[in-house]
Protein backbone atom coordinates (compact mmCIF):
# COMPACT_ATOMS: atom_id res chain seq x y z
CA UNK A 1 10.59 -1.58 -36.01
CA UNK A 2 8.59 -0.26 -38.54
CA UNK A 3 6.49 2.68 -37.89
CA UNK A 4 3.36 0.87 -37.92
CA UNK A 5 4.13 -0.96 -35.72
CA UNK A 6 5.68 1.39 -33.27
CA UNK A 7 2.18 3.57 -33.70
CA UNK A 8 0.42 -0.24 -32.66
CA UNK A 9 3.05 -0.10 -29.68
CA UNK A 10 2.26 3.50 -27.99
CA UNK A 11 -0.80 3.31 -25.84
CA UNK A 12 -2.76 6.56 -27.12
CA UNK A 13 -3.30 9.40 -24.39
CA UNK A 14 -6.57 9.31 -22.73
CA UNK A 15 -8.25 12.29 -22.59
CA UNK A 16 -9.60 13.87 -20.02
CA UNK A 17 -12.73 16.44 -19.54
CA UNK A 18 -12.31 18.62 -16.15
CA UNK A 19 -15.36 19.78 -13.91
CA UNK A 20 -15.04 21.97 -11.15
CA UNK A 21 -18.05 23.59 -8.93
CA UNK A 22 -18.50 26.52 -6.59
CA UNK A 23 -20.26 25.93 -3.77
CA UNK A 24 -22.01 28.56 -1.81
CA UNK A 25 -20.36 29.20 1.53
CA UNK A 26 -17.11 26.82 1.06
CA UNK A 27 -13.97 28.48 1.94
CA UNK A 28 -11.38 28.21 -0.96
CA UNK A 29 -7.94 29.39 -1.32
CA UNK A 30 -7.77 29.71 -4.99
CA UNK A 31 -10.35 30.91 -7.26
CA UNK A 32 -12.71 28.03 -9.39
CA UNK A 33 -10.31 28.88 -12.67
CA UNK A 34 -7.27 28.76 -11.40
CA UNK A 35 -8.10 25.43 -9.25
CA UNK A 36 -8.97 23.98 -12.52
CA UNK A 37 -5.79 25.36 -14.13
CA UNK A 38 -3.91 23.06 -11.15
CA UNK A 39 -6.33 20.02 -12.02
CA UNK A 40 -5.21 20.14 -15.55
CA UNK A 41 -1.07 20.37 -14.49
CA UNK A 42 -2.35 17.02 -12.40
CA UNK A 43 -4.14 15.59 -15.07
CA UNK A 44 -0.60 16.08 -17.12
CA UNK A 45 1.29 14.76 -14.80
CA UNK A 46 -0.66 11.85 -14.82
CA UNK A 47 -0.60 11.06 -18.60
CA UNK A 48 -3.96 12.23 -19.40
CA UNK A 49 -4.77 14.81 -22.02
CA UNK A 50 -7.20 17.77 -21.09
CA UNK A 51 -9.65 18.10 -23.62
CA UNK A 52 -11.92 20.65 -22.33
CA UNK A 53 -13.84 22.19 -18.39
CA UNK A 54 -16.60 23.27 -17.11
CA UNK A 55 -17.99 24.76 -14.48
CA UNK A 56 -21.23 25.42 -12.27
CA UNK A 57 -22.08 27.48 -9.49
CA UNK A 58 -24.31 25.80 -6.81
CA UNK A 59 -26.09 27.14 -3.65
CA UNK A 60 -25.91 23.05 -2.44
CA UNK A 61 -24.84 19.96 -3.92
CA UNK A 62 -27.06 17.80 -5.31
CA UNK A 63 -27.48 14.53 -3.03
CA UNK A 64 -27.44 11.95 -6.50
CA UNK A 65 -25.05 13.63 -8.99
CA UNK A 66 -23.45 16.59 -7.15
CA UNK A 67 -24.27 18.79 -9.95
CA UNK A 68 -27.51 20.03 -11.53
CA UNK A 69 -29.00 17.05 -13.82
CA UNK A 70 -29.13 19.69 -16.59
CA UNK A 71 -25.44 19.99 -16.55
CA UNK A 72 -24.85 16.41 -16.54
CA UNK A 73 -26.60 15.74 -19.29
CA UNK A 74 -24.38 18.87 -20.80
CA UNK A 75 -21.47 16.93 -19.84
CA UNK A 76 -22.42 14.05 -21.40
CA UNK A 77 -22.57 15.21 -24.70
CA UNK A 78 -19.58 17.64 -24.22
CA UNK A 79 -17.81 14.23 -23.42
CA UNK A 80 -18.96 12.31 -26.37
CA UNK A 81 -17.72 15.46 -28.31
CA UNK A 82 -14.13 15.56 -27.29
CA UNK A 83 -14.31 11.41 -26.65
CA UNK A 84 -12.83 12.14 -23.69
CA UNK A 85 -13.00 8.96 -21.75
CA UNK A 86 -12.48 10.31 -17.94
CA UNK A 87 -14.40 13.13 -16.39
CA UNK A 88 -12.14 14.26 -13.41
CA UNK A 89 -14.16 16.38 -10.63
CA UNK A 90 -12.06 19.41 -8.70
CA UNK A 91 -14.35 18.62 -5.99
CA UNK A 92 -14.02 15.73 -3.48
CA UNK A 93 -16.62 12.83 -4.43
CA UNK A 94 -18.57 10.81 -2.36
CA UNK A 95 -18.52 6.75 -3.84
CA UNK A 96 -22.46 7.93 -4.17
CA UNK A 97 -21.88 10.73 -6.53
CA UNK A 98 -19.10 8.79 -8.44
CA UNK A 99 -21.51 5.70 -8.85
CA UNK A 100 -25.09 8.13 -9.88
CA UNK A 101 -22.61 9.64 -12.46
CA UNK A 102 -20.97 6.71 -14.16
CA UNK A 103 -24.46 5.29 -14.02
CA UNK A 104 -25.31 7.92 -16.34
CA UNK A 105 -21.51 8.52 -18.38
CA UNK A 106 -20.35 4.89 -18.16
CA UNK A 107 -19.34 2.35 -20.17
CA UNK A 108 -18.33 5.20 -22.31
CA UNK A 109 -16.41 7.63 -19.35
CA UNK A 110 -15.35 6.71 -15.97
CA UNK A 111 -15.19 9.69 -13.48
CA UNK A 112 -12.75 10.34 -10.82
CA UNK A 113 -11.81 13.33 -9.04
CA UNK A 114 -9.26 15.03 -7.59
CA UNK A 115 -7.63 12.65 -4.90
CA UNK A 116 -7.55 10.00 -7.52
CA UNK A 117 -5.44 11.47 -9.81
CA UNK A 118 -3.09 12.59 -6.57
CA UNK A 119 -2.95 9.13 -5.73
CA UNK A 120 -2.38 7.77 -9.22
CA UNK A 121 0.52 10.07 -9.97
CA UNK A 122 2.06 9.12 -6.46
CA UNK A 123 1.57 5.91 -7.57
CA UNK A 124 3.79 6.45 -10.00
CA UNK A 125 6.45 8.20 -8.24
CA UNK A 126 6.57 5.95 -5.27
CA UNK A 127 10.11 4.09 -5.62
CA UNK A 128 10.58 3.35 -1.72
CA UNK A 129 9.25 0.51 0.10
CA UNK A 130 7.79 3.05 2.31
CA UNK A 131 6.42 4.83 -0.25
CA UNK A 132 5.03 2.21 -2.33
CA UNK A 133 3.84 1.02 1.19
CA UNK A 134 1.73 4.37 1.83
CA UNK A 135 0.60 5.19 -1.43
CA UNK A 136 -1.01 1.36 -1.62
CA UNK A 137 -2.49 1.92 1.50
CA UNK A 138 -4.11 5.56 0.84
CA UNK A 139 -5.52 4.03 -2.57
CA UNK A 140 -7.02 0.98 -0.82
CA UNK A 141 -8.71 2.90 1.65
CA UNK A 142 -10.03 5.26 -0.75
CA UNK A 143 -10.86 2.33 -3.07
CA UNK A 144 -12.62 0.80 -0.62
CA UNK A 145 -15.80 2.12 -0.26
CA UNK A 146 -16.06 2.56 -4.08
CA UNK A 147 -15.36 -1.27 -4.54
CA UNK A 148 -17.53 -2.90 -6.91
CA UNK A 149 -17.57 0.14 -9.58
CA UNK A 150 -13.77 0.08 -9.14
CA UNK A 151 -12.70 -3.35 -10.03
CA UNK A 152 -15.35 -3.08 -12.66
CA UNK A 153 -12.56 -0.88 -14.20
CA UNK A 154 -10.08 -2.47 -13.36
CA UNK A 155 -11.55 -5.91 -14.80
CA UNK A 156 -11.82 -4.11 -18.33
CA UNK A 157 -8.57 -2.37 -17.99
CA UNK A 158 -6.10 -5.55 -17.13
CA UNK A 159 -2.85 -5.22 -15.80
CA UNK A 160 -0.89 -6.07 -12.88
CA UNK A 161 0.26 -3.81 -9.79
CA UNK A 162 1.05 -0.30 -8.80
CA UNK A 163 4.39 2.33 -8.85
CA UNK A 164 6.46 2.55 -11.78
CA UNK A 165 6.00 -0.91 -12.82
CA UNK A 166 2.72 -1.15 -12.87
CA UNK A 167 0.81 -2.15 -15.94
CA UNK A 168 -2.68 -1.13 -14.68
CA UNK A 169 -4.26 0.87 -17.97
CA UNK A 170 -5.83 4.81 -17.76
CA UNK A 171 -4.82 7.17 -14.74
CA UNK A 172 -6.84 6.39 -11.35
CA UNK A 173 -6.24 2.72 -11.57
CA UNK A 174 -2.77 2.10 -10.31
CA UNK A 175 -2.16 0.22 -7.33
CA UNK A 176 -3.94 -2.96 -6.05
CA UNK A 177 -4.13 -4.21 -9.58
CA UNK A 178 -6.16 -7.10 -10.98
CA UNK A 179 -5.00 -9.76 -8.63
CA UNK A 180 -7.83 -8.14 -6.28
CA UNK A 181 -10.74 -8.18 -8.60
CA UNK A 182 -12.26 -11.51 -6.70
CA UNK A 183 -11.38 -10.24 -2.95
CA UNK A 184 -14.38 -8.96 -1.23
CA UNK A 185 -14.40 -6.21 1.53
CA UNK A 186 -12.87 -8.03 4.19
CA UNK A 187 -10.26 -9.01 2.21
CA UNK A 188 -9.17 -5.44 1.33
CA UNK A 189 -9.94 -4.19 5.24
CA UNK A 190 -7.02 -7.37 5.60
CA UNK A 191 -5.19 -5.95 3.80
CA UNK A 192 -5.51 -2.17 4.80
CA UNK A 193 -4.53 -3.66 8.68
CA UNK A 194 -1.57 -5.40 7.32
CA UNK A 195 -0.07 -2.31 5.75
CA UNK A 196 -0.90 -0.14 8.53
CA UNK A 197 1.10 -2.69 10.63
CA UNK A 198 3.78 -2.33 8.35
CA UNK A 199 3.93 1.03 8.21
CA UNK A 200 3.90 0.98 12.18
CA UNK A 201 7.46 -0.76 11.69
CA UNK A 202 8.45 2.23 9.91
CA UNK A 203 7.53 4.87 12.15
CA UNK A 204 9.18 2.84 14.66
CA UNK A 205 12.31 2.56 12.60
CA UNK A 206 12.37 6.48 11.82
CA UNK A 207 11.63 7.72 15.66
CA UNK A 208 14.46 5.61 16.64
CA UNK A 209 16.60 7.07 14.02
CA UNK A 210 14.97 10.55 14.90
CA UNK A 211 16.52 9.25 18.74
CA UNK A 212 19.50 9.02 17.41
CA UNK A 213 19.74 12.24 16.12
CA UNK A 214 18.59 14.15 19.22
CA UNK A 215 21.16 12.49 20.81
CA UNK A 216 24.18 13.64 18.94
CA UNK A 217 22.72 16.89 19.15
CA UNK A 218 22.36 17.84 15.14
CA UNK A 219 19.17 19.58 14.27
CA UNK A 220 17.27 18.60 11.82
CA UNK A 221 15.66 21.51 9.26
CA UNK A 222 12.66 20.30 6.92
CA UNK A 223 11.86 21.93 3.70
CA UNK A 224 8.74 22.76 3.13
CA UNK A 225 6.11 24.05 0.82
CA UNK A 226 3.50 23.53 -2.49
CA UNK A 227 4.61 21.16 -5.18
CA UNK A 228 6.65 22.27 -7.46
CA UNK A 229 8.49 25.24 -5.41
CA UNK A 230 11.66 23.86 -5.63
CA UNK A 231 12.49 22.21 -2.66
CA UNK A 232 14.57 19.62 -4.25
CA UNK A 233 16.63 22.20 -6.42
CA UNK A 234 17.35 24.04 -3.23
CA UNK A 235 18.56 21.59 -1.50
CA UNK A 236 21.01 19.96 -4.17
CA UNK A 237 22.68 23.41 -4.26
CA UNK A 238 23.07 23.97 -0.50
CA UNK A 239 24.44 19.99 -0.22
CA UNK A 240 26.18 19.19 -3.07
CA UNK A 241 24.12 16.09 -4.24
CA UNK A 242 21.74 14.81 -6.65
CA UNK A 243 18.32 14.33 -5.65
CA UNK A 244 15.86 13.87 -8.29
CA UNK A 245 14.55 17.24 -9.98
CA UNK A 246 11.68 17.34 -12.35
CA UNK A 247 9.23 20.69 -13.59
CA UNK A 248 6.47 18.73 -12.71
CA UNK A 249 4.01 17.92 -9.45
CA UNK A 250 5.28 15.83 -6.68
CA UNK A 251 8.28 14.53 -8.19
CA UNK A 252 9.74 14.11 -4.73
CA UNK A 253 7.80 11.76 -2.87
CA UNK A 254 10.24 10.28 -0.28
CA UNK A 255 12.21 12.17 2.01
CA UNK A 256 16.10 12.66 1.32
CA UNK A 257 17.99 14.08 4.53
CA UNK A 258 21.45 15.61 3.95
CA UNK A 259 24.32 17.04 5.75
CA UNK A 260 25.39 20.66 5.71
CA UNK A 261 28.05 22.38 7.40
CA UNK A 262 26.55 25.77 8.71
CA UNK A 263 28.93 28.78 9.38
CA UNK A 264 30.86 28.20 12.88
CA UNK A 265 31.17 24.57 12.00
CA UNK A 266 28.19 23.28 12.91
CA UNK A 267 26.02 20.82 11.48
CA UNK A 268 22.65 20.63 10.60
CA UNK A 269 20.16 18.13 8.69
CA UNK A 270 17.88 19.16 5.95
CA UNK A 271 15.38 17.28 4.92
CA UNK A 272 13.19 17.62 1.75
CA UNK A 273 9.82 16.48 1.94
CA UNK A 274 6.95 15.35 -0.41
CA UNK A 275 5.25 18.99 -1.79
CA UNK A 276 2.05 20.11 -0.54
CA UNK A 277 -1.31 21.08 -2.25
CA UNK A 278 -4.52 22.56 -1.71
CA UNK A 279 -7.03 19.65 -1.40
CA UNK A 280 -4.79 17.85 0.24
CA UNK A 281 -6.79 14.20 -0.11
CA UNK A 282 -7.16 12.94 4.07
CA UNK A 283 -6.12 9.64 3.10
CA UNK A 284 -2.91 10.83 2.07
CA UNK A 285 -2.41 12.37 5.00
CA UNK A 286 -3.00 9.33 7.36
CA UNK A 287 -1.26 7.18 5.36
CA UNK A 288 2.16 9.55 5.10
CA UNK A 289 2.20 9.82 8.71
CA UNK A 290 5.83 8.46 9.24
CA UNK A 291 6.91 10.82 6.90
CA UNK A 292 5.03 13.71 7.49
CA UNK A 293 6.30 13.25 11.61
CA UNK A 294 9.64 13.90 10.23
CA UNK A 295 8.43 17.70 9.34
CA UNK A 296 6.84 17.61 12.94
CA UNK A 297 10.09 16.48 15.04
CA UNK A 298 12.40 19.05 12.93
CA UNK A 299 13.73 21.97 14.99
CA UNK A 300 13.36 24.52 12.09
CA UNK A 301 11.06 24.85 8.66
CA UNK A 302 11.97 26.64 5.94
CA UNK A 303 8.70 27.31 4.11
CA UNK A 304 10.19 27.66 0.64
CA UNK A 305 7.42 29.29 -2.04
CA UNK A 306 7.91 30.04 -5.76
CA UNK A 307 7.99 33.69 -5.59
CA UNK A 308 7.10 33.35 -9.74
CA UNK A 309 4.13 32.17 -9.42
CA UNK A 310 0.62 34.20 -9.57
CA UNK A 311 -0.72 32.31 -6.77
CA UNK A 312 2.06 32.50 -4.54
CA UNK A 313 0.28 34.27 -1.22
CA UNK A 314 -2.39 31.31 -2.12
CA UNK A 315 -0.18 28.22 -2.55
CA UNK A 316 1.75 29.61 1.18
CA UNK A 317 -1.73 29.70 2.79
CA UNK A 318 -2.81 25.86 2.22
CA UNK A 319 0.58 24.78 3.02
CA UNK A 320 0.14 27.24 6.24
CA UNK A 321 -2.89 25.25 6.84
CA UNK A 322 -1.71 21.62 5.92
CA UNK A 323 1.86 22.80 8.55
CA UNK A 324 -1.27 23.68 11.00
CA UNK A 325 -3.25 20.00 10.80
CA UNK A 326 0.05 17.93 10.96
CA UNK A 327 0.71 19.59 14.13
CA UNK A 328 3.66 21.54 12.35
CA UNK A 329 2.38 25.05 12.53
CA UNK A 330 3.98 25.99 16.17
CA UNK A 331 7.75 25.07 14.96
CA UNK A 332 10.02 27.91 14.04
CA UNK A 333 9.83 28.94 10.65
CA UNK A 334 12.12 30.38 7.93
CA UNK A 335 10.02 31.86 4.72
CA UNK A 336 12.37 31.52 1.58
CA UNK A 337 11.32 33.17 -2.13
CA UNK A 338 12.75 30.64 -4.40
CA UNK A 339 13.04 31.49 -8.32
CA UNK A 340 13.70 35.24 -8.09
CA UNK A 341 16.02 34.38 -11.38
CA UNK A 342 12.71 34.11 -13.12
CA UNK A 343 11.63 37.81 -12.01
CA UNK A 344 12.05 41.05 -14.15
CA UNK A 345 12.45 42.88 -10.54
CA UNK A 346 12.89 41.68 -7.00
CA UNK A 347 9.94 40.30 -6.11
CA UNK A 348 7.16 42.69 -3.83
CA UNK A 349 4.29 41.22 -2.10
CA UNK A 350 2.04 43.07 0.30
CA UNK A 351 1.80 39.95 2.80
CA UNK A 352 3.11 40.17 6.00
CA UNK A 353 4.79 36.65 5.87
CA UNK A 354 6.91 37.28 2.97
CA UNK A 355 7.56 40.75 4.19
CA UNK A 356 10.65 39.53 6.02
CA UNK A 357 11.35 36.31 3.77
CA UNK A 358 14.72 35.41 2.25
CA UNK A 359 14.82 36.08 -1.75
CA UNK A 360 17.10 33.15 -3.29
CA UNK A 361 17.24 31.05 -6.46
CA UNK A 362 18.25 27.90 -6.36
CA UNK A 363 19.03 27.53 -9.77
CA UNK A 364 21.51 30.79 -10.07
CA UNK A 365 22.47 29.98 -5.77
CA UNK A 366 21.33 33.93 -5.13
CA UNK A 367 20.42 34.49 -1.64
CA UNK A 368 21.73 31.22 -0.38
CA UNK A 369 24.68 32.45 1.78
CA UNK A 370 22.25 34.83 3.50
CA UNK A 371 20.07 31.82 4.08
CA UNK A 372 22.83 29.38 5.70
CA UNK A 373 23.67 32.74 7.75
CA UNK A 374 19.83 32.83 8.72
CA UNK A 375 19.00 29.22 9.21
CA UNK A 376 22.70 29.02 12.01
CA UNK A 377 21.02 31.98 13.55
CA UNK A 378 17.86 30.53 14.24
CA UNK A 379 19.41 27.13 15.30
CA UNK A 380 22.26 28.41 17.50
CA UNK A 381 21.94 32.13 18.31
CA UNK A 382 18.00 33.27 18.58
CA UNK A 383 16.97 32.28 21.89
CA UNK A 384 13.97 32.99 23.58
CA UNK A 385 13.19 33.23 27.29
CA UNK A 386 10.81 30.35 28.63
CA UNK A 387 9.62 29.15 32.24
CA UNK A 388 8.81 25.13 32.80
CA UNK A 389 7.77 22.48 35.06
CA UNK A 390 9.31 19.58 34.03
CA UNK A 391 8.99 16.67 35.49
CA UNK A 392 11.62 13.98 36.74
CA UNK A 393 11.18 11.41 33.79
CA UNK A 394 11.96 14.15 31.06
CA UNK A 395 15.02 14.33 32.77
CA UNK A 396 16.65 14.01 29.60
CA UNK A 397 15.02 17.64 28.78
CA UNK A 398 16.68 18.91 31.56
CA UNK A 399 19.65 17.60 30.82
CA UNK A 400 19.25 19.60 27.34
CA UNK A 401 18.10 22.77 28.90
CA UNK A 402 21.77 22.72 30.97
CA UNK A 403 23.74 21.62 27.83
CA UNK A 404 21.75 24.01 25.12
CA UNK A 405 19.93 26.44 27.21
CA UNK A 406 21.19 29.53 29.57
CA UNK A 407 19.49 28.16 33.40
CA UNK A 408 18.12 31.51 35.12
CA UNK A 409 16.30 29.71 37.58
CA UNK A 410 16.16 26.25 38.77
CA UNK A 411 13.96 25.00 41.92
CA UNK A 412 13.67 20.93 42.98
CA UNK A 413 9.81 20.38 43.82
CA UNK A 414 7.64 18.32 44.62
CA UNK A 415 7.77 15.56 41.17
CA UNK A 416 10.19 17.53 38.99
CA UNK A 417 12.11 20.51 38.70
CA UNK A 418 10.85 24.61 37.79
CA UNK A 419 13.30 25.92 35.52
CA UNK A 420 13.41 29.07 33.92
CA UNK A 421 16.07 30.50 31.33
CA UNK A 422 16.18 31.05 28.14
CA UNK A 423 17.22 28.27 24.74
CA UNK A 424 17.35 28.32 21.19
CA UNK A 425 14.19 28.75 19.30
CA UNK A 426 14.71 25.14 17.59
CA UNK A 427 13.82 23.63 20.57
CA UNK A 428 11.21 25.58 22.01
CA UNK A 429 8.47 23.13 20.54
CA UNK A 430 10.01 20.20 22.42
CA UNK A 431 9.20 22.27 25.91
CA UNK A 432 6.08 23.42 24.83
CA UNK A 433 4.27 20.79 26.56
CA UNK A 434 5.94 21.79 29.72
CA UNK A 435 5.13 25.32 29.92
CA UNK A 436 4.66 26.68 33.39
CA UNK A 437 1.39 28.83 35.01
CA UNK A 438 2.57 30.93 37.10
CA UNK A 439 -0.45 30.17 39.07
CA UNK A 440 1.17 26.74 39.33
CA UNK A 441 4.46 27.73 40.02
CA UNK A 442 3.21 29.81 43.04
CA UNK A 443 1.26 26.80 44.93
CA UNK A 444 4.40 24.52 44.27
CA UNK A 445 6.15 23.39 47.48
CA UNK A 446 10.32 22.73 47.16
CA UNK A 447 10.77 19.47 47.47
CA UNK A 448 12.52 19.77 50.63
CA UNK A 449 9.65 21.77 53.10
């Protein structure tokens, strides 16, 4: 092929112009320049080229074009300077904002923001049936309300479906493809129910397998943390195997569980999961339920953070948060410093959290035998003391608490059993439900008065 032709062959890199705004009064965890610094590794990830930012401090957002009409009209002719041809918002937009604006930038710019190029670049890395499953499912329902702009673009774009394969042209667009530019809105709410059915089969699927599991008594240990921290790295070296490694955002998307033998000969599962990040887009979060509920039924987390990274207390924080909305942030919890090979010194923080944390590299394998040590300790030899009332049909809980726990005290009453004792902190989240008042336990009659 001549090289003509193989310039006629490469799709140019669209460019992309990046707007972020601080709004009076909105918590943030990172700082407006350093958010944007995160947009742009997105906007890489996703193929796009950054060409230039800007930003704007508000005291509200404007109701039309969410910033000042002086600076869109600033924006406009900052875009026709770079010919960028997507303006890509930090902030979440409302399918008002995004049409006001493109009634003003478009046909010339299309403007997304930050959950669209999240979705677009786990569009990409979705190779699971699941995945591909919850990534088309999060797109359509934030597609949805933003309809008729949206297969505007996608009518001048062409192209066919979503993931790897997909032929859909310029980063936001992935997913439903062309083949739905003449559905209307019930249609796509079809659609949406079908997947969500679908992805019901799934959960199904993994909480029997998670069954299983209890069952033979093997705990299960999620890794945890921001994109990009190295959970994948970490857990090749402590297993042995192969799992996909890239320096980019969320190149792990679908879980990978693997079996390690922990000092003692016991077993545990670890389980890396899809990286987290501040702005985590809602619809992501409904629609990787299944997944996520495989962070929420593990008996242990090791929150691993890149310990070389400026915004390291920052990045622990959101996923802190995230753990927190999940329903994740009561299980036991194992902070790990990955990268320390890429520190001058060992690293120092003044945060409380990492005050106690594990330093390891999981490229070098520093650190790691003190964290198989740690993570048997906290499965099989930390136990805490706990009092319950549980009742009859959790008798498979009791039957744990005899097997796995150290029974203290143990009184039959009146619809199930008080039981007090001590068990290993991995399970203490499964008999949090069942924690005892005392005020209870003192008006309960034995069964047998």
């Amino acid at each position: 092929m001549s090289k003509k032709s193989l310039e006629k062959t490469i799709k140019p890199t669209e460019k992309a112009f990046l707007v972020g705004a601080e709004i009076a009064g909105e918590k943030v965890n990172l700082p407006i320049e350093e958010s944007l610094a995160e947009l742009s590794l997105l906007a890489d990830t996703a193929g796009l080229e950054v060409v230039g930012t800007m930003t704007q401090k508000l005291s509200h957002i404007n109701p039309q074009t969410y910033l000042g009409s002086g600076k869109v009209e600033e924006l406009k002719l900052l875009c026709a300077e770079t010919d960028a041809a997507v303006v890509i918002f930090d902030n979440e937009l409302s399918p008002r904002h995004q049409r006001e604006l493109e009634e003003i930038l478009f046909p010339a710019v299309r403007v997304l923001d930050r959950t669209a190029v999240i979705l677009d670049i786990f569009a990409q890395h979705a190779n699971t049936a699941e995945g591909i499953l919850q990534v088309e499912l999060a797109q359509y329902e934030y597609f949805l309300p933003r309809l008729t702009r949206q297969w505007t673009h996608l009518a001048r774009q062409g192209g066919g479906g979503g993931g790897r394969s997909g032929g859909v042209g310029g980063v936001g667009l992935r997913g439903p493809g062309e083949t739905q530019l003449e559905v209307d809105r019930r249609q796509i709410r079809g659609k949406i129910a079908h997947l969500k059915m679908e992805l019901e089969k799934v959960s199904q699927h993994r909480q029997r397998y998670r069954a299983q599991r209890k069952r033979s008594k093997i705990p299960t240990i999620a890794l945890v943390g921001y994109t990009n921290a190295g959970k994948s790295t970490l857990l090749n070296k402590l297993t042995n195997s192969t799992v996909y490694v890239a320096n980019q955002l969320f190149a792990t998307l679908d879980p990978t569980t693997r079996r390690v033998t922990l000092p003692g000969g016991n077993i545990g599962l670890f389980t890396d999961t899809v990286g987290f990040i501040q702005k985590l887009p809602t619809t992501l979060v409904e629609a990787f339920h299944a997944t996520l509920e495989e962070i929420t039924e593990a008996e242990l987390l090791l929150h691993v953070v890149d310990s070389s990274h400026p915004n390291a207390i920052e990045q622990y924080q959101s996923v802190s948060e995230t753990l927190k909305q999940i329903g994740a942030g009561d299980i036991p919890q194992v902070v790990v410093l990955n990268k320390i090979d890429k520190l001058s010194s060992s690293p120092s923080f003044n945060f409380e959290p990492f005050a106690k944390a594990l330093r390891v590299s999981a490229k070098t394998g520093d650190g790691l035998a003190a964290l198989i040590d740690q993570v048997k300790d906290e499965l099989y030899e930390n136990f805490v003391s706990i009092r319950l009332f549980l009742p009859y049909q959790e008798g498979n809980l009791i039957s744990v608490f005899h097997e796995s726990g150290q029974v203290e005290e143990i009184t039959h009453v009146r619809g199930g059993v008080r039981i007090a004792g001590k068990i290993p902190g991995r399970l203490y989240t499964r008999y949090a439900p069942f924690l005892a008042k005392e005020a209870k336990l003192e008006t309960e009659e034995p069964e047998n008065a």
